[in-house]
C-alpha atoms as a PDB file:
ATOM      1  CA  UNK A   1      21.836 -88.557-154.188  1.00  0.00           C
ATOM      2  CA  UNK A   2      19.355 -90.187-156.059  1.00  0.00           C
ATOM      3  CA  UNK A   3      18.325 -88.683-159.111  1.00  0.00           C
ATOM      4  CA  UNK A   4      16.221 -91.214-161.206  1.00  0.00           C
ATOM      5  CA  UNK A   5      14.792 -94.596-160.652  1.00  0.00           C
ATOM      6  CA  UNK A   6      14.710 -97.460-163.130  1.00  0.00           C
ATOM      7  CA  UNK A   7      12.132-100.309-163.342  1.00  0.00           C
ATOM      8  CA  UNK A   8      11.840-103.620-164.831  1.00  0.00           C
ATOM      9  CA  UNK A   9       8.182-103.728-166.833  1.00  0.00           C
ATOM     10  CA  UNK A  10       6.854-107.406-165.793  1.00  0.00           C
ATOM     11  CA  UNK A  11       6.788-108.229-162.415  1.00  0.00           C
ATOM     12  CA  UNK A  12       7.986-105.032-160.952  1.00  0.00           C
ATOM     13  CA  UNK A  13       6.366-101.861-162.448  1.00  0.00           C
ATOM     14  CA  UNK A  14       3.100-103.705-163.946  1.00  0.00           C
ATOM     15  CA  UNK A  15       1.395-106.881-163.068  1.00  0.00           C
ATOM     16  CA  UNK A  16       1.262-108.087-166.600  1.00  0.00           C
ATOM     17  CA  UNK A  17       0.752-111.890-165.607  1.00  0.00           C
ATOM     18  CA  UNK A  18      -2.990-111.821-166.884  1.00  0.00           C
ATOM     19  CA  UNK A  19      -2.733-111.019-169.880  1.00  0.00           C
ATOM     20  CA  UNK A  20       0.539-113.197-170.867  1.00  0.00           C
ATOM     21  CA  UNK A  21      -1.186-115.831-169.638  1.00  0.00           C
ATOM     22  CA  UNK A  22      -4.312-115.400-171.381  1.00  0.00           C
ATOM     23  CA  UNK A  23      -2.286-115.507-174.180  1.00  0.00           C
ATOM     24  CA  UNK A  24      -0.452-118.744-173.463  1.00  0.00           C
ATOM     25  CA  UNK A  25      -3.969-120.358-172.520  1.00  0.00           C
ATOM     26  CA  UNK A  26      -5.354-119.333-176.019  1.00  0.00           C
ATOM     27  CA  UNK A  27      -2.370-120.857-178.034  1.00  0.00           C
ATOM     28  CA  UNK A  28      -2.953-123.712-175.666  1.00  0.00           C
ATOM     29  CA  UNK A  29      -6.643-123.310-176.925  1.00  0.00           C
ATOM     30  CA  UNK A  30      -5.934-123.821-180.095  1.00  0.00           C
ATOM     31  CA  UNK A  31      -3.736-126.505-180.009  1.00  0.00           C
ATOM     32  CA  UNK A  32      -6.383-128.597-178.248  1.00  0.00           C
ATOM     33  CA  UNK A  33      -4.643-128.899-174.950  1.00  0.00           C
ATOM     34  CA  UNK A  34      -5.732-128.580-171.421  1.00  0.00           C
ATOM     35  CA  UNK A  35      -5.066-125.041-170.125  1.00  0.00           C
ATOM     36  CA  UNK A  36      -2.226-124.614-167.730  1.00  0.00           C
ATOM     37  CA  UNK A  37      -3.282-122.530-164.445  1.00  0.00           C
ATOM     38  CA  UNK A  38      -2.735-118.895-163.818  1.00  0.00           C
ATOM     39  CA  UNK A  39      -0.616-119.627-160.883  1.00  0.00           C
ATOM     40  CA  UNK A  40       1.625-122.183-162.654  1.00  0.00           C
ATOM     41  CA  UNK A  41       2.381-119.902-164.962  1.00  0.00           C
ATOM     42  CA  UNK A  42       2.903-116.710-163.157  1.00  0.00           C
ATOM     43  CA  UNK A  43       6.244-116.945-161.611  1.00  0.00           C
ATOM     44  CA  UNK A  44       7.228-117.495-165.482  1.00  0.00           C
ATOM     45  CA  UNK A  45       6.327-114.451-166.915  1.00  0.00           C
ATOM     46  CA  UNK A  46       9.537-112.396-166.478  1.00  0.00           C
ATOM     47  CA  UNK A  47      10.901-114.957-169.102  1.00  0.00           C
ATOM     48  CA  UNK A  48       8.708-113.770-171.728  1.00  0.00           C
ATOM     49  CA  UNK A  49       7.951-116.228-174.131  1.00  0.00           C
ATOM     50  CA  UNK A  50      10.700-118.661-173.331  1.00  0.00           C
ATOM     51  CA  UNK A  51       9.072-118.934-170.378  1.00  0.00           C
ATOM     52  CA  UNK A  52       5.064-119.324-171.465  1.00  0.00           C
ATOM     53  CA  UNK A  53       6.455-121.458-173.853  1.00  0.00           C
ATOM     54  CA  UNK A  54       8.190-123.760-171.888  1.00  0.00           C
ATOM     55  CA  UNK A  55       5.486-124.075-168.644  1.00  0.00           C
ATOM     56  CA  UNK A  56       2.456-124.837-171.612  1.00  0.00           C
ATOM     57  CA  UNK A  57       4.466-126.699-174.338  1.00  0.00           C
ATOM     58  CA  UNK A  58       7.438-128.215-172.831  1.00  0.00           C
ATOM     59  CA  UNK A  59       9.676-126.631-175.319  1.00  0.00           C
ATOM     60  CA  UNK A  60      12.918-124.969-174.767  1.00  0.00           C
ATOM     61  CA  UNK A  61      14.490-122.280-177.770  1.00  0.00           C
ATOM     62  CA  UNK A  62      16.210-125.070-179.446  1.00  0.00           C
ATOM     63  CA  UNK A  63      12.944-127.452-179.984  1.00  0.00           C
ATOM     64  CA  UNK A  64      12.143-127.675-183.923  1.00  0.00           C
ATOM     65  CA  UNK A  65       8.592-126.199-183.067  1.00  0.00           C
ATOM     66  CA  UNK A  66       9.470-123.377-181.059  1.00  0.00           C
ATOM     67  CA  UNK A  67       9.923-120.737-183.429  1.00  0.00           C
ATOM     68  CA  UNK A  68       6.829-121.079-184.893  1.00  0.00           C
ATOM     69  CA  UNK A  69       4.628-121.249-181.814  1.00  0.00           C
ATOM     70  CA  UNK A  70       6.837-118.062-180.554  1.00  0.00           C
ATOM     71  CA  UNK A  71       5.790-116.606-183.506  1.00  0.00           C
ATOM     72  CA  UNK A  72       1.658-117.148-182.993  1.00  0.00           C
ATOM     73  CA  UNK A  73       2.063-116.668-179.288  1.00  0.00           C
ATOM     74  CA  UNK A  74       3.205-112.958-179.986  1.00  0.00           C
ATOM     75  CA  UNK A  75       0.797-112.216-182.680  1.00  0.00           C
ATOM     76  CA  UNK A  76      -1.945-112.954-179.966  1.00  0.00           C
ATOM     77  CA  UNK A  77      -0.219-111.361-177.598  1.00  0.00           C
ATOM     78  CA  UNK A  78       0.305-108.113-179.556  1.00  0.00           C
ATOM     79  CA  UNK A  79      -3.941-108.448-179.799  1.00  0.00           C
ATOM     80  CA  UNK A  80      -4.081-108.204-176.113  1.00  0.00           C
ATOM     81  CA  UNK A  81      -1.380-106.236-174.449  1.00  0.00           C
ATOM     82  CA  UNK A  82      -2.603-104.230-171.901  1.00  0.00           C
ATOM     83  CA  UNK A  83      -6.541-105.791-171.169  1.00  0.00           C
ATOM     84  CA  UNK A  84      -6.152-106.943-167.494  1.00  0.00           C
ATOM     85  CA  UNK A  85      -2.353-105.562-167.139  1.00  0.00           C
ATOM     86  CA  UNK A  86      -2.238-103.005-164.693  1.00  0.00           C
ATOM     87  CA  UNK A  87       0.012-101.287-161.834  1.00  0.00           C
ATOM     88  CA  UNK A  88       1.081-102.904-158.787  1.00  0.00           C
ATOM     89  CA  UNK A  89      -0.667-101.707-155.872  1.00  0.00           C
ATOM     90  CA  UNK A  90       1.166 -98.702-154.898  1.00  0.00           C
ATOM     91  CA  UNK A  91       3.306 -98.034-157.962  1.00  0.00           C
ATOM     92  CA  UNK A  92       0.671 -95.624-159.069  1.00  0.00           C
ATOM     93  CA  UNK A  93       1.451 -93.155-155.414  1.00  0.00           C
ATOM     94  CA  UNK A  94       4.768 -93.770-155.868  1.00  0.00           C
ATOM     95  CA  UNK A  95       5.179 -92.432-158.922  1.00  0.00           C
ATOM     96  CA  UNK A  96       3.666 -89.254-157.956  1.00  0.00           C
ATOM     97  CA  UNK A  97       5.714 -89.165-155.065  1.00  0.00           C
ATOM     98  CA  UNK A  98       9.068 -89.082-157.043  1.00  0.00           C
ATOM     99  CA  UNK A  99       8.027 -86.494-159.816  1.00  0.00           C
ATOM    100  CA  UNK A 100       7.128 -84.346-156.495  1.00  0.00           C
ATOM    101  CA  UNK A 101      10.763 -84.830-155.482  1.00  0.00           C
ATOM    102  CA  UNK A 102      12.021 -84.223-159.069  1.00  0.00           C
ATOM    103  CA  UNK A 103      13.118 -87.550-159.394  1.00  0.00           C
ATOM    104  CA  UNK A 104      13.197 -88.910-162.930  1.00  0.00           C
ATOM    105  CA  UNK A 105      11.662 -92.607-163.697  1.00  0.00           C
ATOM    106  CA  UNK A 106      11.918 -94.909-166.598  1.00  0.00           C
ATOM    107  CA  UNK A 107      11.195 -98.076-167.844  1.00  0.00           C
ATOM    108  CA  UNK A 108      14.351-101.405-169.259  1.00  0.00           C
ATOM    109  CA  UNK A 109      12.806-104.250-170.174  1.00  0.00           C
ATOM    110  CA  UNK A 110      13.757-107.313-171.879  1.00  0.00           C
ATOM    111  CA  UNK A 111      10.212-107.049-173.581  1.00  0.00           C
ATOM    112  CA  UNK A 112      10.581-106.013-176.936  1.00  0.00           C
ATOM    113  CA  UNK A 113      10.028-102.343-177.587  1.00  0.00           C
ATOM    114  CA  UNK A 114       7.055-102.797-179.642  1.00  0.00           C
ATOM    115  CA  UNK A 115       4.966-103.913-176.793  1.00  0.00           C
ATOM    116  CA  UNK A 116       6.484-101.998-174.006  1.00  0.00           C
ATOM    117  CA  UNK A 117       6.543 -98.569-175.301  1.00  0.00           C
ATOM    118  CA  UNK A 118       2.061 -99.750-176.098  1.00  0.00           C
ATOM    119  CA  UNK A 119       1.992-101.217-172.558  1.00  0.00           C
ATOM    120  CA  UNK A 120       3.464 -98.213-170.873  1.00  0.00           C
ATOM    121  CA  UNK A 121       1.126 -95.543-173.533  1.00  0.00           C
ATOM    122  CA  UNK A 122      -2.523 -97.964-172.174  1.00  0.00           C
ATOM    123  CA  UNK A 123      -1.371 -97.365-168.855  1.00  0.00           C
ATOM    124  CA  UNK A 124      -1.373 -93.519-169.330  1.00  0.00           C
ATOM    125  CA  UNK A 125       2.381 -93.144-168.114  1.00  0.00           C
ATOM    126  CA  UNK A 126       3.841 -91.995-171.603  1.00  0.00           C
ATOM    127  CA  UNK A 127       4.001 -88.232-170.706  1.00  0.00           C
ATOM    128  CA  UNK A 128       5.492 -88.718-167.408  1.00  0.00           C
ATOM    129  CA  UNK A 129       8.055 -91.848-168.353  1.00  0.00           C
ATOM    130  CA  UNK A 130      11.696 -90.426-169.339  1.00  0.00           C
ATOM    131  CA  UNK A 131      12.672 -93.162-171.048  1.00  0.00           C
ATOM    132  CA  UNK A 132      11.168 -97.076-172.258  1.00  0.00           C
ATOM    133  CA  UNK A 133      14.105 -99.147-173.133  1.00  0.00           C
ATOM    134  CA  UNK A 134      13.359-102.539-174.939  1.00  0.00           C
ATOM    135  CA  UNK A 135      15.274-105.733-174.946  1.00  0.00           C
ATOM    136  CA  UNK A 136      15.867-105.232-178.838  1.00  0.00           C
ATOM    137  CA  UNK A 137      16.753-101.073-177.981  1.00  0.00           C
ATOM    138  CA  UNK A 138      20.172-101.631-177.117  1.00  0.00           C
ATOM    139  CA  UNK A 139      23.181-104.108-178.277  1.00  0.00           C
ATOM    140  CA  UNK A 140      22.327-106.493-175.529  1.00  0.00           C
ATOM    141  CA  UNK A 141      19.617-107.180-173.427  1.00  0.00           C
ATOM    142  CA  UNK A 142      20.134-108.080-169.605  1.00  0.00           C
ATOM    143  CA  UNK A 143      21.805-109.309-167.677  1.00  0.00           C
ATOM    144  CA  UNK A 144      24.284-107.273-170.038  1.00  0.00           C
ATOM    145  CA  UNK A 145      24.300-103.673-168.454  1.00  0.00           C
ATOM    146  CA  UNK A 146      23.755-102.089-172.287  1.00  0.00           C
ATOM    147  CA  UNK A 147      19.755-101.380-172.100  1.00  0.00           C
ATOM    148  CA  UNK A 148      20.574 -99.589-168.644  1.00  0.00           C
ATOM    149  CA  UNK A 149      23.275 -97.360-169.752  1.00  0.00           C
ATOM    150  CA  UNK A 150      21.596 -96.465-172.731  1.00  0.00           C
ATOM    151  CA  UNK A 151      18.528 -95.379-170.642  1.00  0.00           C
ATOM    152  CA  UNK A 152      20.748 -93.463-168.525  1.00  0.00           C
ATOM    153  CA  UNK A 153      21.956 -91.390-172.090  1.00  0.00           C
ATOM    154  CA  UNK A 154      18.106 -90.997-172.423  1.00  0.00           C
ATOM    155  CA  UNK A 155      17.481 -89.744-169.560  1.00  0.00           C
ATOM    156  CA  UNK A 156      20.610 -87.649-168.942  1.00  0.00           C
ATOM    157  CA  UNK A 157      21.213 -89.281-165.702  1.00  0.00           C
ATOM    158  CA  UNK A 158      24.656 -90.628-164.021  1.00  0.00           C
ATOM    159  CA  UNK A 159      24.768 -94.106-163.691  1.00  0.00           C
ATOM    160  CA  UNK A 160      25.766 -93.883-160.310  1.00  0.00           C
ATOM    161  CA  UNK A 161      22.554 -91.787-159.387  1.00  0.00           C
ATOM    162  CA  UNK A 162      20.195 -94.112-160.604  1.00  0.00           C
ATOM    163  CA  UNK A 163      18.320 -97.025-158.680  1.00  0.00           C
ATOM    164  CA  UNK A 164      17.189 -99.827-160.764  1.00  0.00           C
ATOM    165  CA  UNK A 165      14.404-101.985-159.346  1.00  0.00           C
ATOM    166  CA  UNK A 166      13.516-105.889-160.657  1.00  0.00           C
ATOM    167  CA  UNK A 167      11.963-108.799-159.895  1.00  0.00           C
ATOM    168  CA  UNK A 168      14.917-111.414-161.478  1.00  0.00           C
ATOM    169  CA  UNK A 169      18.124-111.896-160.833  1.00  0.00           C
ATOM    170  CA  UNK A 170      19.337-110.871-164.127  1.00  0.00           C
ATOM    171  CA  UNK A 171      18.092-107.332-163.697  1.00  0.00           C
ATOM    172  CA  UNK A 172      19.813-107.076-160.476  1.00  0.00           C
ATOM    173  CA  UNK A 173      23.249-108.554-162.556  1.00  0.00           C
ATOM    174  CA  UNK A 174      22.773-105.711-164.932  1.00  0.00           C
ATOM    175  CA  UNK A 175      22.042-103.005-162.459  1.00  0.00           C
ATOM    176  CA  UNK A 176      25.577-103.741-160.635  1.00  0.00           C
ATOM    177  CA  UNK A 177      27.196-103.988-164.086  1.00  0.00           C
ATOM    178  CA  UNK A 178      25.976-100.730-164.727  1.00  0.00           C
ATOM    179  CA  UNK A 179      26.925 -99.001-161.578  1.00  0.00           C
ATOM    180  CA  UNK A 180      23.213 -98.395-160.320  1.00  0.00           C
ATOM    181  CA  UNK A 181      21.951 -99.537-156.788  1.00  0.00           C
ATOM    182  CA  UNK A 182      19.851-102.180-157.025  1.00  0.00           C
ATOM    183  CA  UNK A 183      16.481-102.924-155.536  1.00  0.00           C
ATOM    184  CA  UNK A 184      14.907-106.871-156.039  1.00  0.00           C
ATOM    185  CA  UNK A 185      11.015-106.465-155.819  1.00  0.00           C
ATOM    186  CA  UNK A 186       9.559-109.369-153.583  1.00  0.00           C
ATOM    187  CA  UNK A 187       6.433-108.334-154.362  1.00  0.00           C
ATOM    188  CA  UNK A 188       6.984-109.753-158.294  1.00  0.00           C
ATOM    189  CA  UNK A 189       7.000-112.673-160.112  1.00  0.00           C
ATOM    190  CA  UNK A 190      10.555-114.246-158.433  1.00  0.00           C
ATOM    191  CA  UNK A 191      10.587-117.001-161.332  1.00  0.00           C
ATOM    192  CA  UNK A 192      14.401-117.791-160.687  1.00  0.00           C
ATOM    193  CA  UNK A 193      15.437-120.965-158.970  1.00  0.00           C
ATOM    194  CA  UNK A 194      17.820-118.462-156.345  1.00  0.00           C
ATOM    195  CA  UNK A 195      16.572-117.097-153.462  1.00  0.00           C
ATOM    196  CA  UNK A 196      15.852-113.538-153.793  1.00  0.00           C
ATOM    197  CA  UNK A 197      18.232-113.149-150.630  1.00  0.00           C
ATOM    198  CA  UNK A 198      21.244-114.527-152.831  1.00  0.00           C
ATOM    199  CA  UNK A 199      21.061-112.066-156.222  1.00  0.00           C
ATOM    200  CA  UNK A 200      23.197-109.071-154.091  1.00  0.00           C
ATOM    201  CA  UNK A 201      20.638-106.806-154.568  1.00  0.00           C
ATOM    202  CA  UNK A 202      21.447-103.625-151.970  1.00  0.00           C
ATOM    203  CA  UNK A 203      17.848-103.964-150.188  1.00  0.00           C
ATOM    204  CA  UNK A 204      15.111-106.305-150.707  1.00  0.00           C
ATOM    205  CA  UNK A 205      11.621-104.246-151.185  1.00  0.00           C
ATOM    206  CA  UNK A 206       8.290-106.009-150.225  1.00  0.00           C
ATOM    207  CA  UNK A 207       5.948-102.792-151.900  1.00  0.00           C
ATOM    208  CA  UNK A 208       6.753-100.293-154.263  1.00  0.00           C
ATOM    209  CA  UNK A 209       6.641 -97.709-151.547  1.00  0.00           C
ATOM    210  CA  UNK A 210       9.634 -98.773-149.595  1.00  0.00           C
ATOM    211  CA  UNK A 211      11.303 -97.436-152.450  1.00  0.00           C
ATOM    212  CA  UNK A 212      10.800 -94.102-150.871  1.00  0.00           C
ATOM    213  CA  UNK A 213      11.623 -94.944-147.626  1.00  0.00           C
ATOM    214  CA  UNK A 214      15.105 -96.377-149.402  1.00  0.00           C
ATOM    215  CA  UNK A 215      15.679 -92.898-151.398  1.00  0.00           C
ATOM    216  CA  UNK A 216      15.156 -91.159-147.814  1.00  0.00           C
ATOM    217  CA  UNK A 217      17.739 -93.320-145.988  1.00  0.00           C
ATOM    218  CA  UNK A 218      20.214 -92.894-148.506  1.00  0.00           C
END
């Protein structure tokens, strides 16, 4: 029996793309370079900064400048969190439709805590969110099962009873390393180089309502 469900923030529970990329266009901005398009840099976004950083700059972790660019490319971002970020269509309904069948819902993230928990308050989901687990919340972030587990002591909620939904491949390595079924969300951002088919997810979900139709089948 289910009893809660579990979302990834970027790509699965909120379409966040916009404003990430705005804020890899104006760091771009101010470094005088051309702006890299919206849907080069999409699939990139559930790599956070890594990610924006290495589609517009070219730089991996390890590159002399990164730090400091990370470093102005969260300060804008923390400026512009939630200004074009918003649910996926049909996230909104299904939401409703689990607190109608008492199921509990939360948000683990690799984001940091500081701009999920601010992400999650703009979108007016604060009151009805058990839990917002951040990639700094817990020892280790995913694909380490930590963040998940801990939500689950948050929550008050089995492992086993929990479904966690994402749109990488590294959530859907945590999930089974925490015992959770695992949903991959087709309908995200899919920036891995493996076929969604391939991450051993237990169902592939093209809208956030077949998540109901999953709960009911199960």
């Amino acid at each position: 029996m289910t009893e809660a469900v579990l979302f990834d923030l970027d790509g699965t529970l909120a379409d966040t793309a916009p404003d990430l990329a705005g804020t890899l266009n104006r760091l771009q901005a101010e470094h005088g370079m051309a702006l890299t398009p919206f849907a080069t840099l999409r699939p990139q976004v559930s790599h956070g900064v890594r990610g924006m950083l290495g589609v517009g700059f070219g730089l991996a972790p390890d590159a002399p400048t990164y730090p400091a660019l990370a470093q102005r490319f969260l300060g804008l971002y923390a400026d512009a969190l939630c200004i074009h970020t918003c649910l996926f269509p049909g996230m909104s309904e299904l939401l409703d439709s689990l607190a109608q069948r008492g199921i509990t819902w939360g948000v683990v993230t690799n984001k940091a805590e500081r701009f999920a928990r601010p992400i999650v308050e703009a979108l007016g989901l604060a009151d009805r969110c058990a839990c917002v687990v951040g990639g700094d919340t817990a020892s280790r972030p995913k694909p380490f099962p930590d963040p998940l587990l801990h939500a689950c002591k948050v929550a008050g909620i089995e492992p086993t009873r929990c479904i966690y939904v994402g749109d990488d491949i590294r959530d859907i390595a945590a999930g089974r390393a925490a015992g959770m079924r695992t949903l991959a969300a087709a309908y995200g951002y899919l920036g891995n180089t493996e076929p969604i088919e391939t991450w051993a997810a237990d169902a592939i979900i093209e809208h956030p309502l077949e998540i109901l139709s999953y709960i009911e089948t199960r």
